[in-house]
C-alpha atoms as a PDB file:
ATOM      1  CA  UNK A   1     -47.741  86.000  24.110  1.00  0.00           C
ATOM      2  CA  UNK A   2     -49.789  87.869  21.648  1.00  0.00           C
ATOM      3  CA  UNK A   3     -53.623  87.016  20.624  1.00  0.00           C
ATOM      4  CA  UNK A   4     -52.609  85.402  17.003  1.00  0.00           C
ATOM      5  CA  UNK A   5     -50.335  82.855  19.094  1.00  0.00           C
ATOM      6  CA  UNK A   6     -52.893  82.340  21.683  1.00  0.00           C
ATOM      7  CA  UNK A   7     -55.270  81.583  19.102  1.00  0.00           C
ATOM      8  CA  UNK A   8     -52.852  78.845  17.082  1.00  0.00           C
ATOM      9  CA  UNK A   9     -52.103  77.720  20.545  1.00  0.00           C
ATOM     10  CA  UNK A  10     -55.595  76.981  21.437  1.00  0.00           C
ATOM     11  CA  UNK A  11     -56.472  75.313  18.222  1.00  0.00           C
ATOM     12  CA  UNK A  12     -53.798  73.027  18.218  1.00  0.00           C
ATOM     13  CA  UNK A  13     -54.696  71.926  21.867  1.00  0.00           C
ATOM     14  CA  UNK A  14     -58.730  71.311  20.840  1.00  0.00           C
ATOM     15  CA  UNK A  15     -56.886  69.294  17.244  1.00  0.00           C
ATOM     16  CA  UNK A  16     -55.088  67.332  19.621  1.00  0.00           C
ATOM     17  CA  UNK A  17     -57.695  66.357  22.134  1.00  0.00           C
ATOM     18  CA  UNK A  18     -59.649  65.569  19.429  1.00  0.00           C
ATOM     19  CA  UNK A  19     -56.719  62.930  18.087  1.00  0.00           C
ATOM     20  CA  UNK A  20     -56.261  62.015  22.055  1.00  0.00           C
ATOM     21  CA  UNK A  21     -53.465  63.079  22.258  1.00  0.00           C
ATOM     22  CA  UNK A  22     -51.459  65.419  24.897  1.00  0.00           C
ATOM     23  CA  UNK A  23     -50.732  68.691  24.268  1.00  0.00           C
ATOM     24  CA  UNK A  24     -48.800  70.576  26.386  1.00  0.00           C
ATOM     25  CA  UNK A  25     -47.254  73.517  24.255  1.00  0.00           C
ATOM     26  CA  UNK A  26     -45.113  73.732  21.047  1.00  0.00           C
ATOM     27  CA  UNK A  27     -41.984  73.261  22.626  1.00  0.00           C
ATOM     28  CA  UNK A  28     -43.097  70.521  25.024  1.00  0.00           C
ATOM     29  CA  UNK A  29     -45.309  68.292  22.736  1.00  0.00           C
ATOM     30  CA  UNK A  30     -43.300  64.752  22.021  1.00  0.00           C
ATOM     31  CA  UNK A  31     -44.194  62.742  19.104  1.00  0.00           C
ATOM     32  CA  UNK A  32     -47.116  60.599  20.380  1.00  0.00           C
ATOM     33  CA  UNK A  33     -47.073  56.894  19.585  1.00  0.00           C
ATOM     34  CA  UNK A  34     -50.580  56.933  18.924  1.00  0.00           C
ATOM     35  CA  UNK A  35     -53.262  59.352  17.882  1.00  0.00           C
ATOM     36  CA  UNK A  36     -57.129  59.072  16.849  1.00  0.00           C
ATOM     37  CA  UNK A  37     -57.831  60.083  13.601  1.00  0.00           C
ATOM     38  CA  UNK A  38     -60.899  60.451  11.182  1.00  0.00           C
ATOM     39  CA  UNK A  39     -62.503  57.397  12.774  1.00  0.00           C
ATOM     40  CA  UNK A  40     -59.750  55.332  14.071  1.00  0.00           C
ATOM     41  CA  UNK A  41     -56.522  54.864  16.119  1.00  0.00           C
ATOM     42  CA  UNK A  42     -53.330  54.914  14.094  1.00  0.00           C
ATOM     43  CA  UNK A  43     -49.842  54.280  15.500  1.00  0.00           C
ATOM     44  CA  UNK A  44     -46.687  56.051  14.541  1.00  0.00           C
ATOM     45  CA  UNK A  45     -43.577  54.189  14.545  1.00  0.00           C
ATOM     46  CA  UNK A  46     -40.423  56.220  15.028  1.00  0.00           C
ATOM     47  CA  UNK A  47     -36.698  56.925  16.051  1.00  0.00           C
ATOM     48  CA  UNK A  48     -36.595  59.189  18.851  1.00  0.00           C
ATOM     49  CA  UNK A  49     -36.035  62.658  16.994  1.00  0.00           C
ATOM     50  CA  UNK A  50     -36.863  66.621  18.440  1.00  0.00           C
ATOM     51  CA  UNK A  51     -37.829  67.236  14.692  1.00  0.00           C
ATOM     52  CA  UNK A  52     -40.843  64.704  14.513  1.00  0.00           C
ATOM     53  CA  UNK A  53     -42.457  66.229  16.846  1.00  0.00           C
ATOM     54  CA  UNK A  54     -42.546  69.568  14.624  1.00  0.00           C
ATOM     55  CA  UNK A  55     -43.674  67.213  11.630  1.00  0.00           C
ATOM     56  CA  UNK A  56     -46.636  66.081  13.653  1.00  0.00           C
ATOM     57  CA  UNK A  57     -47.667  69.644  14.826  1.00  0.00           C
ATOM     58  CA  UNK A  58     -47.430  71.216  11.432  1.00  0.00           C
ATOM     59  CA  UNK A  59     -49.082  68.415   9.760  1.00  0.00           C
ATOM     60  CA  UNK A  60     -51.830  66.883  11.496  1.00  0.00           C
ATOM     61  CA  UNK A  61     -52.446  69.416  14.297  1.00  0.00           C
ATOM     62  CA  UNK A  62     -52.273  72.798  11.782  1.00  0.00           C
ATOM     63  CA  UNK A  63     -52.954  70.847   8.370  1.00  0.00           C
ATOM     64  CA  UNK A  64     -50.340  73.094   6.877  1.00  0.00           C
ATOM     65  CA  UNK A  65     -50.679  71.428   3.503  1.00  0.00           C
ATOM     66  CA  UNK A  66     -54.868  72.393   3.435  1.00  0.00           C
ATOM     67  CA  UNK A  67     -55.759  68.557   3.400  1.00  0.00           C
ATOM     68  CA  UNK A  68     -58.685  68.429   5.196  1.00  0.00           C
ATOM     69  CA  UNK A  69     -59.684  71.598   2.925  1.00  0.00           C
ATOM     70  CA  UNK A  70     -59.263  70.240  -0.290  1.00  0.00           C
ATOM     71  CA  UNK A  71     -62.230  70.787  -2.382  1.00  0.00           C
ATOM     72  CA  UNK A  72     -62.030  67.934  -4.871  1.00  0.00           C
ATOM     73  CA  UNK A  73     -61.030  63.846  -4.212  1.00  0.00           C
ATOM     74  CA  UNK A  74     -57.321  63.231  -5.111  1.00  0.00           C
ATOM     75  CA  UNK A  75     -56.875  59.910  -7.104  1.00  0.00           C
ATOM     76  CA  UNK A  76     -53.095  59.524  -7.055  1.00  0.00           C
ATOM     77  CA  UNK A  77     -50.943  61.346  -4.140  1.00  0.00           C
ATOM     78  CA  UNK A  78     -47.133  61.653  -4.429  1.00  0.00           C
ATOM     79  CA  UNK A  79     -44.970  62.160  -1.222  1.00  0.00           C
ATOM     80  CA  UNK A  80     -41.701  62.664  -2.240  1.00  0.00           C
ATOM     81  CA  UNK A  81     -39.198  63.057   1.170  1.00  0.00           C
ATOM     82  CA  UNK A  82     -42.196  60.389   2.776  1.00  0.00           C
ATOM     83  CA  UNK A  83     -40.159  60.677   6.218  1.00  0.00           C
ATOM     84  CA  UNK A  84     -41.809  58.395   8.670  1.00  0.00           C
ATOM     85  CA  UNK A  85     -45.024  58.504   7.079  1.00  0.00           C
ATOM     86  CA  UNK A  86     -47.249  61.314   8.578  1.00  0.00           C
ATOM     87  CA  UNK A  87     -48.456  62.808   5.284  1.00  0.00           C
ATOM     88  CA  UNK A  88     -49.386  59.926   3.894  1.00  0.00           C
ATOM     89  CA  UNK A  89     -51.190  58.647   6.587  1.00  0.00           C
ATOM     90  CA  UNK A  90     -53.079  61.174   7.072  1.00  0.00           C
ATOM     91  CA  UNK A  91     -53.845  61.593   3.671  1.00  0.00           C
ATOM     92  CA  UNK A  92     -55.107  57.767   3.413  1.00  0.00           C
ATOM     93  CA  UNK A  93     -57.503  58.547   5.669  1.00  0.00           C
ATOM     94  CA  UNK A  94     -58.726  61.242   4.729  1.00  0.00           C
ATOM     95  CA  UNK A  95     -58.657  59.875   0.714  1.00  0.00           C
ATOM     96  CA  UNK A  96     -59.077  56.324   1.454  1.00  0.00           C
ATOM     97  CA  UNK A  97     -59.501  55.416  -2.466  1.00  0.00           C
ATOM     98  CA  UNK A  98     -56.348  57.345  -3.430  1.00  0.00           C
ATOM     99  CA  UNK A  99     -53.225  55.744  -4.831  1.00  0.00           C
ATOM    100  CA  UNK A 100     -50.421  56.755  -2.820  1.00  0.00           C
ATOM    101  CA  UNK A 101     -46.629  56.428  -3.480  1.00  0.00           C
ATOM    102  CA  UNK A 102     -44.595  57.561  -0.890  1.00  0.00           C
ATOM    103  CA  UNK A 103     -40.993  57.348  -1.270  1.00  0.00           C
ATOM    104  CA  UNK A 104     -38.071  58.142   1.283  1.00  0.00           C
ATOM    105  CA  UNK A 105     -34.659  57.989  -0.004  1.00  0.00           C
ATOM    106  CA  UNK A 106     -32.855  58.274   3.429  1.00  0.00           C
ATOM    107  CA  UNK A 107     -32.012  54.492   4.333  1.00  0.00           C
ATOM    108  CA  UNK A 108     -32.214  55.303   8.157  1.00  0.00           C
ATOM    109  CA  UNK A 109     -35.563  56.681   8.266  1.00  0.00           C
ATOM    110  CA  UNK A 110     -37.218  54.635   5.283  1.00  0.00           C
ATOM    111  CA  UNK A 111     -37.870  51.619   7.306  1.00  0.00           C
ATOM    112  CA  UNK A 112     -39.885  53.906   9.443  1.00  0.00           C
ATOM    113  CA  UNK A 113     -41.838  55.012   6.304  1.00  0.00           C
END
């Protein structure tokens, strides 16, 4: 393992303690059905899927959209492909006076949403 994936490694094991939530390594982490976040617990509802799991890491634990950096308040927020949900939970937390539409157009997954 080389020092750059060391490092991401780390920081996604102190983000997830933070949430309280287990993490065990990239490949091992499973889709928790709870995590703490900005000031409370929020549950996750979801079918049993490898890929969620990924969705959770890269959003929440690495931020990969820059959320939590975002130097000015959104007052609308569009999530087109809404998934289960992740994004725009976490971005209701983090913007709780925000407008946000989420829409999911997959009929399996949108009750999930």
């Amino acid at each position: 393992m080389n020092p750059k994936q060391i490092i991401l490694l780390t920081k996604r094991a102190f983000t997830a303690s933070l949430m309280r939530v287990a993490f065990n390594g990239t490949s091992r982490f499973r889709l928790p059905r709870s995590y703490y976040f900005n000031g409370r617990n929020r549950s996750i509802f979801a079918p049993s899927e490898a890929g969620l799991s990924n969705d959770f890491i890269n959003l929440l634990l690495d931020d990969e959209y820059g959320l939590k950096t975002l130097k000015s308040y959104p007052q609308t927020i569009v999530d087109i492909g809404g998934n289960i949900g992740l994004f725009s939970q976490m971005a209701g937390a983090l913007f709780p006076k925000a407008r946000i539409h989420s829409y999911e157009p997959n009929p399996r997954i949108h009750g999930y949403l």
